[in-house]
N, C-alpha and C. Protein backbone atom coordinates (compact mmCIF):
# COMPACT_ATOMS: atom_id res chain seq x y z
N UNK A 1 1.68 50.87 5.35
CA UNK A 1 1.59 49.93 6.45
C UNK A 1 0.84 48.66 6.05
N UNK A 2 -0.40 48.67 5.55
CA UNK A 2 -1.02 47.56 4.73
C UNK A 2 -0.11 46.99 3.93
N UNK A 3 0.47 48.02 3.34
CA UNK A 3 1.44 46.99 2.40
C UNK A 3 2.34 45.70 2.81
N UNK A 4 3.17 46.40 3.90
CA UNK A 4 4.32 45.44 4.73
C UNK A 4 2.98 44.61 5.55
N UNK A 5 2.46 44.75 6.08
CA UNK A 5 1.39 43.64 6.48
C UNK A 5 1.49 42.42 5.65
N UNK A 6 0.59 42.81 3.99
CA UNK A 6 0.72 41.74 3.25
C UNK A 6 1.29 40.98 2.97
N UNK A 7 2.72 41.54 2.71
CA UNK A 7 4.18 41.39 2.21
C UNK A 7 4.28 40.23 3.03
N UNK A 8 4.45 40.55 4.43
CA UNK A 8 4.85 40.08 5.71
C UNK A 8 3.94 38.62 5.91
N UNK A 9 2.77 38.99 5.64
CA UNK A 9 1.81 37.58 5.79
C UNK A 9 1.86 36.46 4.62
N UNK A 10 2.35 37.31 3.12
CA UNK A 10 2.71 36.46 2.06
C UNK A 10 4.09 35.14 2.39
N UNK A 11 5.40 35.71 3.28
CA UNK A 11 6.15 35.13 3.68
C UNK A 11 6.06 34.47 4.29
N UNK A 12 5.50 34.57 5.71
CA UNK A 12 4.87 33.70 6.65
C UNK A 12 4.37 32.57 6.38
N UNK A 13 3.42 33.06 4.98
CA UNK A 13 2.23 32.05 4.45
C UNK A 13 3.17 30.90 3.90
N UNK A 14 4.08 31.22 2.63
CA UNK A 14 4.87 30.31 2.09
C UNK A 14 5.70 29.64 2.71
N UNK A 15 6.31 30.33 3.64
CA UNK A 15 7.47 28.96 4.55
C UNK A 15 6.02 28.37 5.43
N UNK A 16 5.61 28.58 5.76
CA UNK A 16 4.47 27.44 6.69
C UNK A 16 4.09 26.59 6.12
N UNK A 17 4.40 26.69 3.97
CA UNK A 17 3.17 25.96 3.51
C UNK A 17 4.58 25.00 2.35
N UNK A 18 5.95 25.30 2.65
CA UNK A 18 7.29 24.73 2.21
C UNK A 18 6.67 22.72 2.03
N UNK A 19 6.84 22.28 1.31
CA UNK A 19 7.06 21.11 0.94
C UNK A 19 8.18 20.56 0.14
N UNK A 20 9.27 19.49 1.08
CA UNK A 20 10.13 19.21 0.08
C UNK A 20 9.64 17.60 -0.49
N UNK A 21 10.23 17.54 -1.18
CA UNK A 21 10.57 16.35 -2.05
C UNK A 21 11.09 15.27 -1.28
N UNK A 22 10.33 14.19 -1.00
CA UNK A 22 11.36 12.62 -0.62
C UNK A 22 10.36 12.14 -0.43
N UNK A 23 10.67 11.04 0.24
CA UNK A 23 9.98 10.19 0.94
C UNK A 23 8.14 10.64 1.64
N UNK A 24 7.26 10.28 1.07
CA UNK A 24 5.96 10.21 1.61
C UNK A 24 5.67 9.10 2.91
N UNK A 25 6.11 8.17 2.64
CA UNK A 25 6.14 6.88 3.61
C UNK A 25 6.97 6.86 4.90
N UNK A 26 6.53 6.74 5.90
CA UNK A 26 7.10 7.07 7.50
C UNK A 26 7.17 5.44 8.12
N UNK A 27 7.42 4.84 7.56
CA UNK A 27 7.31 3.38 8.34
C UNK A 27 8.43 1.91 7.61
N UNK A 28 8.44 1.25 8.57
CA UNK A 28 9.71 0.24 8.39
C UNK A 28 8.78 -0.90 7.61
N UNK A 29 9.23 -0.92 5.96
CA UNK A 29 8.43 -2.07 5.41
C UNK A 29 8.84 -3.26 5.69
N UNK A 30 8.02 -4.40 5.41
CA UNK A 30 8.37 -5.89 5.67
C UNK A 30 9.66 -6.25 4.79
N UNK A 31 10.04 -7.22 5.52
CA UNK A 31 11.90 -7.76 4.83
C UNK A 31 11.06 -8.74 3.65
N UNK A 32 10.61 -7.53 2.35
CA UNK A 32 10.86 -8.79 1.13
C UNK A 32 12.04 -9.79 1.06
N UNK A 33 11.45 -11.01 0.77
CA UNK A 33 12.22 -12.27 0.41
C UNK A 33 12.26 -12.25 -0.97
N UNK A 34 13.38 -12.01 -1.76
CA UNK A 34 13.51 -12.51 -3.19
C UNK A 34 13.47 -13.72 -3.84
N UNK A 35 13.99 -14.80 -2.83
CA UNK A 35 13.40 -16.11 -3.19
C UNK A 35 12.04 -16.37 -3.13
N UNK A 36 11.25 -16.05 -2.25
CA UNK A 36 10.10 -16.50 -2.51
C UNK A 36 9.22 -15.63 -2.88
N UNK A 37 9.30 -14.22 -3.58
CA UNK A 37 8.95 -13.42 -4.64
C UNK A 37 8.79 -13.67 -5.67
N UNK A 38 10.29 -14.75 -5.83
CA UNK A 38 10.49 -14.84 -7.53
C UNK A 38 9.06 -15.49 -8.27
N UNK A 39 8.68 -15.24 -9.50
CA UNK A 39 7.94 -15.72 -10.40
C UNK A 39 7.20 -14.76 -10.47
N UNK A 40 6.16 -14.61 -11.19
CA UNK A 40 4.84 -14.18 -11.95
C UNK A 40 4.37 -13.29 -10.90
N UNK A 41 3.74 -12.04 -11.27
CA UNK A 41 3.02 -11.48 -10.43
C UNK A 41 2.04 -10.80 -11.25
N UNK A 42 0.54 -10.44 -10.95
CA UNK A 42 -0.58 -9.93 -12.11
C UNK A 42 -0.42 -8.20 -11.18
N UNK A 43 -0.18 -7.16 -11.78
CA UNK A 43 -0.57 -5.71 -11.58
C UNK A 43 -1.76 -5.70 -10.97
N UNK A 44 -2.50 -6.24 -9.62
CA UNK A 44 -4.04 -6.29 -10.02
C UNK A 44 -5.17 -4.43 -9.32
N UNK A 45 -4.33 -3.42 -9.08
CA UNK A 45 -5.01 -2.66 -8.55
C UNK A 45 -4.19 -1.77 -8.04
N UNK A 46 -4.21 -0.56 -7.97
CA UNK A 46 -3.96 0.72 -7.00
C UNK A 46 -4.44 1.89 -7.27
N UNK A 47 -3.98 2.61 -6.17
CA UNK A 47 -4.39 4.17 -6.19
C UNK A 47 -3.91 5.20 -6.99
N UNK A 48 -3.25 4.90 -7.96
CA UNK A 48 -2.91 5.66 -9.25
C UNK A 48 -2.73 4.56 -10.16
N UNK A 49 -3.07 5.02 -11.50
CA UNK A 49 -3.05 3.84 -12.93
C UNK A 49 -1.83 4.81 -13.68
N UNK A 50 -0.61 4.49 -13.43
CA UNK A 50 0.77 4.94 -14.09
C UNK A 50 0.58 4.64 -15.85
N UNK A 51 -0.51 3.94 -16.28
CA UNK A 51 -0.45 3.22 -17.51
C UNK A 51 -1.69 4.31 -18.15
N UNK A 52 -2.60 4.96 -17.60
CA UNK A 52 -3.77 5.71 -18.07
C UNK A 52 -4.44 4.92 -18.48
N UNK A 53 -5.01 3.36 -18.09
CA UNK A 53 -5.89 2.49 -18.50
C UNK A 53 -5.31 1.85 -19.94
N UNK A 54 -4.30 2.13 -20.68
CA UNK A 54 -4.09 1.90 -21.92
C UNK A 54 -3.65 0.17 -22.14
N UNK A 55 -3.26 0.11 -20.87
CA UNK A 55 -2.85 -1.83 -20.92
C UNK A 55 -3.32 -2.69 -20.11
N UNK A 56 -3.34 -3.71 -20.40
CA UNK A 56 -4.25 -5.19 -19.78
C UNK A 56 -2.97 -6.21 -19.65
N UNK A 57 -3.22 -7.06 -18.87
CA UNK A 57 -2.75 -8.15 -18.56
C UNK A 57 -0.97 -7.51 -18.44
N UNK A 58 -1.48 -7.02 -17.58
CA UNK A 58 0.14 -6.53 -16.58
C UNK A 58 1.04 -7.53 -15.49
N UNK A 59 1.72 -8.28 -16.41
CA UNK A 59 2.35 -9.04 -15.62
C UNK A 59 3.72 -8.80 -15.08
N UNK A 60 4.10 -8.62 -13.99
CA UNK A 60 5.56 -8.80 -12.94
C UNK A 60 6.30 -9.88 -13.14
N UNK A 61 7.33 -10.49 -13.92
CA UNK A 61 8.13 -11.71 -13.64
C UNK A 61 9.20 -11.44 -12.86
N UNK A 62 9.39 -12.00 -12.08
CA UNK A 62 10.13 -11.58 -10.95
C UNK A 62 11.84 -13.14 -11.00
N UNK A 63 12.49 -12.34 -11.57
CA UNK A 63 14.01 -13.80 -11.69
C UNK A 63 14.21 -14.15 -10.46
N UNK A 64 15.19 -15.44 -10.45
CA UNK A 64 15.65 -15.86 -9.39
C UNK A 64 17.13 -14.50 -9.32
N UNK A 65 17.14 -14.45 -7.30
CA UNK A 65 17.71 -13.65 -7.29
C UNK A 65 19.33 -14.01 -6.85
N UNK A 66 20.15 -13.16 -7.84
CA UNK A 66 21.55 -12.48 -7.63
C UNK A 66 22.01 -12.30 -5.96
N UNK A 67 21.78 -13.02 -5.17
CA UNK A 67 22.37 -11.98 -3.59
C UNK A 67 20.92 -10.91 -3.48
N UNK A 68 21.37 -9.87 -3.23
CA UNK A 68 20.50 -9.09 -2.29
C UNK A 68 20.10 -7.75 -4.27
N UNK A 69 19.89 -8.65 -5.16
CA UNK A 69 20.02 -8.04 -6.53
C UNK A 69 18.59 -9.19 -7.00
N UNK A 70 17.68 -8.60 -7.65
CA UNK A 70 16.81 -9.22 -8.45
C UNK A 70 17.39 -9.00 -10.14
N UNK A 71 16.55 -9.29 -10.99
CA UNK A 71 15.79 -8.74 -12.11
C UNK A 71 14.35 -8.70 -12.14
N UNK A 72 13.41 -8.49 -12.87
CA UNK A 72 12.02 -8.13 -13.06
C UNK A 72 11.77 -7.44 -14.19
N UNK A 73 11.10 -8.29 -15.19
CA UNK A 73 10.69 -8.15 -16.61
C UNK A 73 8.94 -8.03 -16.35
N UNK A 74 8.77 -6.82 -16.52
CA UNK A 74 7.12 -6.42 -16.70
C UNK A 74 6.35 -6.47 -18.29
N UNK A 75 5.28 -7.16 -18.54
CA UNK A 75 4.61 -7.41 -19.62
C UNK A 75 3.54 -6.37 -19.60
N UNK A 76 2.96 -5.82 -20.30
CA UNK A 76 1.66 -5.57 -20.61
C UNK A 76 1.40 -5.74 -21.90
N UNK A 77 -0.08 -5.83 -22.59
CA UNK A 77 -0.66 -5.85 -23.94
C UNK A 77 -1.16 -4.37 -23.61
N UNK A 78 -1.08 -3.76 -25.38
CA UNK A 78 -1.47 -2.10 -25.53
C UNK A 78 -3.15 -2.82 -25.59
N UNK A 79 -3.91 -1.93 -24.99
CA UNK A 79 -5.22 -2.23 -25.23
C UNK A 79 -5.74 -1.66 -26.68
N UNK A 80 -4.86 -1.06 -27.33
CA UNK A 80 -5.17 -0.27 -28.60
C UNK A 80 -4.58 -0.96 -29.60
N UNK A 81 -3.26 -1.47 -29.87
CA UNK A 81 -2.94 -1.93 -30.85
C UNK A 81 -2.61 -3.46 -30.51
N UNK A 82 -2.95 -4.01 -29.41
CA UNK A 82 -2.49 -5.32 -29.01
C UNK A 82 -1.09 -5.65 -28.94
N UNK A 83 -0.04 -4.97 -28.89
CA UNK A 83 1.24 -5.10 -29.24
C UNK A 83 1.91 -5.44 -27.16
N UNK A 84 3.08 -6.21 -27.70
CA UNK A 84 3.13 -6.34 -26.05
C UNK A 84 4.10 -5.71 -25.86
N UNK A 85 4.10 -4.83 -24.70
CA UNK A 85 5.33 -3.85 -24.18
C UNK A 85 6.43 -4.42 -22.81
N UNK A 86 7.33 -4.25 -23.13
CA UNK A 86 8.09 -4.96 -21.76
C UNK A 86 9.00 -3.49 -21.42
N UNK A 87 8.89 -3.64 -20.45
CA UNK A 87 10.38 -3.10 -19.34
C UNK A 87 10.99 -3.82 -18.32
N UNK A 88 12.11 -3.64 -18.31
CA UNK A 88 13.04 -4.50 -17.77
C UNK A 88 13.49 -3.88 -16.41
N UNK A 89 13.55 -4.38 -15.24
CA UNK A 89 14.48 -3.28 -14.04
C UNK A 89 14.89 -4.31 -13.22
N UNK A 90 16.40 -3.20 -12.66
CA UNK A 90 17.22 -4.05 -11.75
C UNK A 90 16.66 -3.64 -10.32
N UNK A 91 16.13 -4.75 -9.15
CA UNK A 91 15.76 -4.13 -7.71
C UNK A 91 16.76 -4.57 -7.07
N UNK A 92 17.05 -4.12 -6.00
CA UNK A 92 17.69 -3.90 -4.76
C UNK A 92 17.26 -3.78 -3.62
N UNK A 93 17.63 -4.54 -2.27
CA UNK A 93 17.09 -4.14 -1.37
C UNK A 93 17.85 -3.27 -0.33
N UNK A 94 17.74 -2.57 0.55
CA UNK A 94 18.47 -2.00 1.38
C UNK A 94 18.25 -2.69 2.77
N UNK A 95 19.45 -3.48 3.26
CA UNK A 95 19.09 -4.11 4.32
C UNK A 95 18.57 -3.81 6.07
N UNK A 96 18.82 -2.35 5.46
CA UNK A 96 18.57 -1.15 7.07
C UNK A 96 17.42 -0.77 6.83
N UNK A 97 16.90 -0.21 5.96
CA UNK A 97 15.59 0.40 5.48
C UNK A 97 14.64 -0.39 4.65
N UNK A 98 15.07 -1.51 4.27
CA UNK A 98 14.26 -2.51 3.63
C UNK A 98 13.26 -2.11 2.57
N UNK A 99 13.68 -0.84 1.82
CA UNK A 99 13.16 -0.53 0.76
C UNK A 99 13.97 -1.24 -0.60
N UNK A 100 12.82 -1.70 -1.20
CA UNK A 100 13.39 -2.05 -2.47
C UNK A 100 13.33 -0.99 -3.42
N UNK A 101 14.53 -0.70 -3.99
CA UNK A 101 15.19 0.31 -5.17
C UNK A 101 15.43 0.05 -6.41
N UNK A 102 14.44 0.29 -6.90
CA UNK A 102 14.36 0.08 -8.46
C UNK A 102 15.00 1.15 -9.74
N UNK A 103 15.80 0.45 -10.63
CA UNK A 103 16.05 1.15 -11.64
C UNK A 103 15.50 0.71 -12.89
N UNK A 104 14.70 1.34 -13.48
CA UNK A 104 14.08 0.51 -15.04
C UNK A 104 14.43 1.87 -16.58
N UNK A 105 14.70 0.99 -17.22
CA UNK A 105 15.28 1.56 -18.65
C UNK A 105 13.84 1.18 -19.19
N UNK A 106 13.08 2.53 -19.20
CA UNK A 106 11.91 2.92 -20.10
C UNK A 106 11.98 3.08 -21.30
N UNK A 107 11.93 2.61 -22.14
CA UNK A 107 11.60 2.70 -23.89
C UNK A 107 11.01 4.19 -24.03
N UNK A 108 11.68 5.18 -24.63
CA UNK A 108 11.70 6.69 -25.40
C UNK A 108 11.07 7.49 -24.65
N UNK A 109 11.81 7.20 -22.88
CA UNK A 109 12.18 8.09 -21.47
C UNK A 109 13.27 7.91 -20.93
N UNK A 110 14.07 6.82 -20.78
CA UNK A 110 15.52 6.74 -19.53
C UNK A 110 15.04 6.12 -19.02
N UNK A 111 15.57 6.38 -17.68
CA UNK A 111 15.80 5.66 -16.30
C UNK A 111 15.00 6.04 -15.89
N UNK A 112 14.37 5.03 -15.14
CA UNK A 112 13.52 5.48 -14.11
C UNK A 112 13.77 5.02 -12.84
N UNK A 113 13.42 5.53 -11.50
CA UNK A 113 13.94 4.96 -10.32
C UNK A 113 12.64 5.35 -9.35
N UNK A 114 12.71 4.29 -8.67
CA UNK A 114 11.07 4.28 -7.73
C UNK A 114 11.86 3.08 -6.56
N UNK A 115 10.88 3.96 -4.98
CA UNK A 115 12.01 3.16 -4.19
C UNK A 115 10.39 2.47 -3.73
N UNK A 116 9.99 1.20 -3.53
CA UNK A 116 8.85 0.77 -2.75
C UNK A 116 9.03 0.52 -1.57
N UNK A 117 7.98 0.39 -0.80
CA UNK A 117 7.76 -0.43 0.31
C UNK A 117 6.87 -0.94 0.71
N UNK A 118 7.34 -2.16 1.24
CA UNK A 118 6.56 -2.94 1.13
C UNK A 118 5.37 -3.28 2.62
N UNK A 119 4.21 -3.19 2.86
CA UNK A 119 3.11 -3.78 3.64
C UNK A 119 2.63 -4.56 3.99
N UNK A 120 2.88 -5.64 3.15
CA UNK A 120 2.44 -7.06 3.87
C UNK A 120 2.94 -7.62 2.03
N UNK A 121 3.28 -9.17 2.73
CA UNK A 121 3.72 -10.20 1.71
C UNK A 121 3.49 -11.69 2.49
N UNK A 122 2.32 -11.77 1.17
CA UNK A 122 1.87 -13.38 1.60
C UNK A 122 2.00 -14.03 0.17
N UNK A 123 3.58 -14.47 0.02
CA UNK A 123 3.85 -14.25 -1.40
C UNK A 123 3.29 -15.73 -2.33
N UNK A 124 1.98 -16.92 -1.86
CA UNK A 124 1.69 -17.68 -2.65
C UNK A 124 0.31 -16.92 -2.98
N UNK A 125 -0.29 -15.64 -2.48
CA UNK A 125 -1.46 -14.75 -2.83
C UNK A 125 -1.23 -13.30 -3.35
N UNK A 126 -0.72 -12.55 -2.67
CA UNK A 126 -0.47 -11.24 -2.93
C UNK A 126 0.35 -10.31 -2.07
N UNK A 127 1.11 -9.12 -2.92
CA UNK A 127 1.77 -8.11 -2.20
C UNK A 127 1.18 -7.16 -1.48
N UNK A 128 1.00 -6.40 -0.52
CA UNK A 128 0.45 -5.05 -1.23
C UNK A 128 1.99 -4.31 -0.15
N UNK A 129 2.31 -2.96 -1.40
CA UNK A 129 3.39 -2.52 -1.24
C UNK A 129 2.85 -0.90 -1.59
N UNK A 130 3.79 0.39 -1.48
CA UNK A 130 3.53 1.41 -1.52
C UNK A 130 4.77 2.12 -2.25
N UNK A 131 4.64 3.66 -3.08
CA UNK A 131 5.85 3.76 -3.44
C UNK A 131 5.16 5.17 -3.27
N UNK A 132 6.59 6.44 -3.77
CA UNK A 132 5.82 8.08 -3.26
C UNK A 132 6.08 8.52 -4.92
N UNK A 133 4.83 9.07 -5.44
CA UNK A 133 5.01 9.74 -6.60
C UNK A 133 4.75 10.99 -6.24
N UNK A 134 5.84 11.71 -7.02
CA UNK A 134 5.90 13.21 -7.07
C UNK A 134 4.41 14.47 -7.61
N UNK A 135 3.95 14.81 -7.21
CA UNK A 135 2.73 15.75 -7.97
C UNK A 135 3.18 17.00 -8.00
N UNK A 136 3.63 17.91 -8.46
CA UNK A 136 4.37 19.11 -8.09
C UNK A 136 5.13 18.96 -7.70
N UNK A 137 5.07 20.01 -6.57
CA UNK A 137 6.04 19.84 -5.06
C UNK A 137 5.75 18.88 -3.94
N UNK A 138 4.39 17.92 -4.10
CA UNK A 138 4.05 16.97 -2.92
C UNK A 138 5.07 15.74 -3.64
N UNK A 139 5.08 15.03 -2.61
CA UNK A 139 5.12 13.57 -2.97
C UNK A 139 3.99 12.61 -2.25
N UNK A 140 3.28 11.75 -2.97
CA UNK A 140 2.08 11.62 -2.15
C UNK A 140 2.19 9.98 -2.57
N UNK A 141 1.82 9.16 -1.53
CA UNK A 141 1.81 7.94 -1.46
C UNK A 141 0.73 7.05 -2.30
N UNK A 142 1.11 6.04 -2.98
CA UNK A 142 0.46 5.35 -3.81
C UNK A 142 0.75 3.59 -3.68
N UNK A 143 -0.60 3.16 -3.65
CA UNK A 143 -0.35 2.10 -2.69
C UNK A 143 -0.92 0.95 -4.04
N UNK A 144 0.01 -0.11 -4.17
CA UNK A 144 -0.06 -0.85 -5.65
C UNK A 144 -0.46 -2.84 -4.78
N UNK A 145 -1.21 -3.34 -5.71
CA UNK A 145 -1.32 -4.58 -5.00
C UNK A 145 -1.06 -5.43 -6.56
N UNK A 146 -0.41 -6.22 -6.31
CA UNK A 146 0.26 -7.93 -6.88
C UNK A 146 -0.07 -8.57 -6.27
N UNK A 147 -0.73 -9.69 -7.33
CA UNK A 147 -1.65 -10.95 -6.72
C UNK A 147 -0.74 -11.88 -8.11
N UNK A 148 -0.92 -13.34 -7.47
CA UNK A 148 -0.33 -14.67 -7.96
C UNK A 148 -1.32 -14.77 -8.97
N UNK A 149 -2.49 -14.66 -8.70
CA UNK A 149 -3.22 -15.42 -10.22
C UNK A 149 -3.84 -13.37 -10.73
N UNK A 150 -4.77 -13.80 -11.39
CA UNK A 150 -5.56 -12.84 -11.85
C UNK A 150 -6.95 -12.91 -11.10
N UNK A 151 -7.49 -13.70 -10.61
CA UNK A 151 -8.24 -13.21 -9.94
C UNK A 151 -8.03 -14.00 -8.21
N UNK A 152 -8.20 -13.01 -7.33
CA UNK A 152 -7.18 -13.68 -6.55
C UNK A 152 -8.37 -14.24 -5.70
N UNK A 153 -7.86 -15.20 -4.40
CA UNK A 153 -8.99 -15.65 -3.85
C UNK A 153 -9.31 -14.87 -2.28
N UNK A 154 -8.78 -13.70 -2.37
CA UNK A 154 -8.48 -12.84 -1.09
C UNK A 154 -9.19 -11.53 -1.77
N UNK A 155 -10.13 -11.28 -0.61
CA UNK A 155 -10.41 -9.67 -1.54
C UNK A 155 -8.99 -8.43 -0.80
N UNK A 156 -8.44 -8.78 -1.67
CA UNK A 156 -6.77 -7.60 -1.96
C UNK A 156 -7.40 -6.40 -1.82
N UNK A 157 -8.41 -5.76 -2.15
CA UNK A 157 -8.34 -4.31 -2.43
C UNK A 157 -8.81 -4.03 -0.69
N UNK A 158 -10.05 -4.59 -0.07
CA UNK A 158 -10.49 -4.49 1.21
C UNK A 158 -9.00 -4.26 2.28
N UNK A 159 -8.17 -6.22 1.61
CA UNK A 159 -6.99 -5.94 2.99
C UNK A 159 -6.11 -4.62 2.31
N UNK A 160 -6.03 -4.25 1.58
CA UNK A 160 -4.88 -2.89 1.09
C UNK A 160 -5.81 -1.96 1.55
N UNK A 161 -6.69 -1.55 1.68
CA UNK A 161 -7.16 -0.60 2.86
C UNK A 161 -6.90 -0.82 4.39
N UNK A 162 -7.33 -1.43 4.64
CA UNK A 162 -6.81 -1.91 6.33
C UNK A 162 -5.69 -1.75 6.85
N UNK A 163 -4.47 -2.39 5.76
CA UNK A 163 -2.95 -2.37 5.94
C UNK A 163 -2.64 -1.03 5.54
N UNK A 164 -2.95 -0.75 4.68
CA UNK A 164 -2.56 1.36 4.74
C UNK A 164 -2.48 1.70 5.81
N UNK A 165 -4.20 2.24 6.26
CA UNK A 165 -4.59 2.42 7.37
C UNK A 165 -3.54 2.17 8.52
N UNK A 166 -2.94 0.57 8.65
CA UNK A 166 -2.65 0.87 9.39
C UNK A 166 -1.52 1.04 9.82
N UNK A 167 -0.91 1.58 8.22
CA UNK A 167 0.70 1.83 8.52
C UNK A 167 0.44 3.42 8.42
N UNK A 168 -0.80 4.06 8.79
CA UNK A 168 -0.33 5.56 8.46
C UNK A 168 -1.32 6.29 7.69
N UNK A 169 -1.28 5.41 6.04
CA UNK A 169 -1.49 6.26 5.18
C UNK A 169 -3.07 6.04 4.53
N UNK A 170 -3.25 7.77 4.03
CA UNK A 170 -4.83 7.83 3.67
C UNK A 170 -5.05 7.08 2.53
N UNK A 171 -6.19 6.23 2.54
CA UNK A 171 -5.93 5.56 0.77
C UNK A 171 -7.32 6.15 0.13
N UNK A 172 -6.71 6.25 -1.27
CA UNK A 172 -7.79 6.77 -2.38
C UNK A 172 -8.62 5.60 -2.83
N UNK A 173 -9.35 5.86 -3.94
CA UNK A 173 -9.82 4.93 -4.89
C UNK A 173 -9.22 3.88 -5.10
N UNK A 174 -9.22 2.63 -5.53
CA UNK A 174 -8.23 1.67 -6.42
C UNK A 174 -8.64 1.62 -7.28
N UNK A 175 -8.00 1.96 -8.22
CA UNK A 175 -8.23 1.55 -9.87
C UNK A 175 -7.92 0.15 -9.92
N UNK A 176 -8.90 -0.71 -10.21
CA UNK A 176 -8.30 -2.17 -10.78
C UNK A 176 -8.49 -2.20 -12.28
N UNK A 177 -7.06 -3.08 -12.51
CA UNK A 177 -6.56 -3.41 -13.22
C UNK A 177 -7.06 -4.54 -14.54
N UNK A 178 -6.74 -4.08 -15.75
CA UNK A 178 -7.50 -4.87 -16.44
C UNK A 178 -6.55 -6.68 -16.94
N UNK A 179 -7.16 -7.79 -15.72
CA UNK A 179 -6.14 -8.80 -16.19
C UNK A 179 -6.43 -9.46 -16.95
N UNK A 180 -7.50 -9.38 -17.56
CA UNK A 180 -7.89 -9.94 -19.16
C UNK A 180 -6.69 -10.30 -19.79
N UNK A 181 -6.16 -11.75 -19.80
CA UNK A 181 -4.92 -12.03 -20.82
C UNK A 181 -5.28 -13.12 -22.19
């Protein structure tokens, strides 16, 4: 009888505790403008460092855009061997859901695909936008800020707390970014 108890509470336990895969983000992001996106953007901060601290001067060039089609050529310097790394990706926007959909051809990985969204765009200062990275079985929200210069004249990390907040989501630490170029 203990046994089927356990059994019984082990099942219970796991579908109550089921997490699928998608979307972390519950909210309608702002209608990025690709025209007035286009140009330069500095990596300057978020709640996960996708790079493990290894690069500096992370720059976003953002092309003039194709229709409802960008390009976006990302720079960084290796902080170890000084060598500069680029990846290249095609974005997209979706005009119902206003997520921009990225595909980038990673150097000795593939494809990669990351859908953002975006939180506020005050695009002669800074983005701050959100995208869902996978941890296991969670997908957990990670909230990235782009600023026009390198050091910006807005404290970005303060308003990317506020604007989380107040689309929803819990924010961590920010790792800022090293824009030393």
């Amino acid at each position: 009888m203990l046994i089927a108890a356990v059994v019984s509470l082990l099942i219970v336990g796991s579908y109550a505790q089921s997490d699928s895969r998608g979307s972390c983000v519950n909210y309608l992001p702002v209608n990025y403008d690709f025209y007035q996106g286009a140009g330069a953007w500095w990596e300057y901060a978020a709640t996960y460092d996708p790079y493990g601290g290894r690069l500096r001067c992370i720059i976003e060039n953002w092309l003039a855009p194709e229709g409802n089609n960008t390009r976006v050529v990302t720079t960084g310097i290796s902080k170890k061997t000084g060598n500069e790394m680029v990846i290249e990706g095609d974005y997209s926007k979706n005009r119902y859901t206003r997520k921009l959909h990225v595909v980038s051809a990673v150097p000795l990985v593939g494809l990669q695909t990351i859908d953002f969204y975006d939180m506020e765009d005050i695009y002669n200062d800074y983005i701050i936008t959100t995208y869902c990275m996978n941890q296991g079985s969670r997908s957990v929200p990670v909230v990235l800020i782009l600023t026009r210069s390198p050091n910006p004249r807005t404290n970005v990390i303060a308003r990317a707390q506020q604007v989380a907040r107040n689309h929803g989501l819990s924010v961590g630490n920010f790792i800022r970014f090293d824009t030393n170029c």
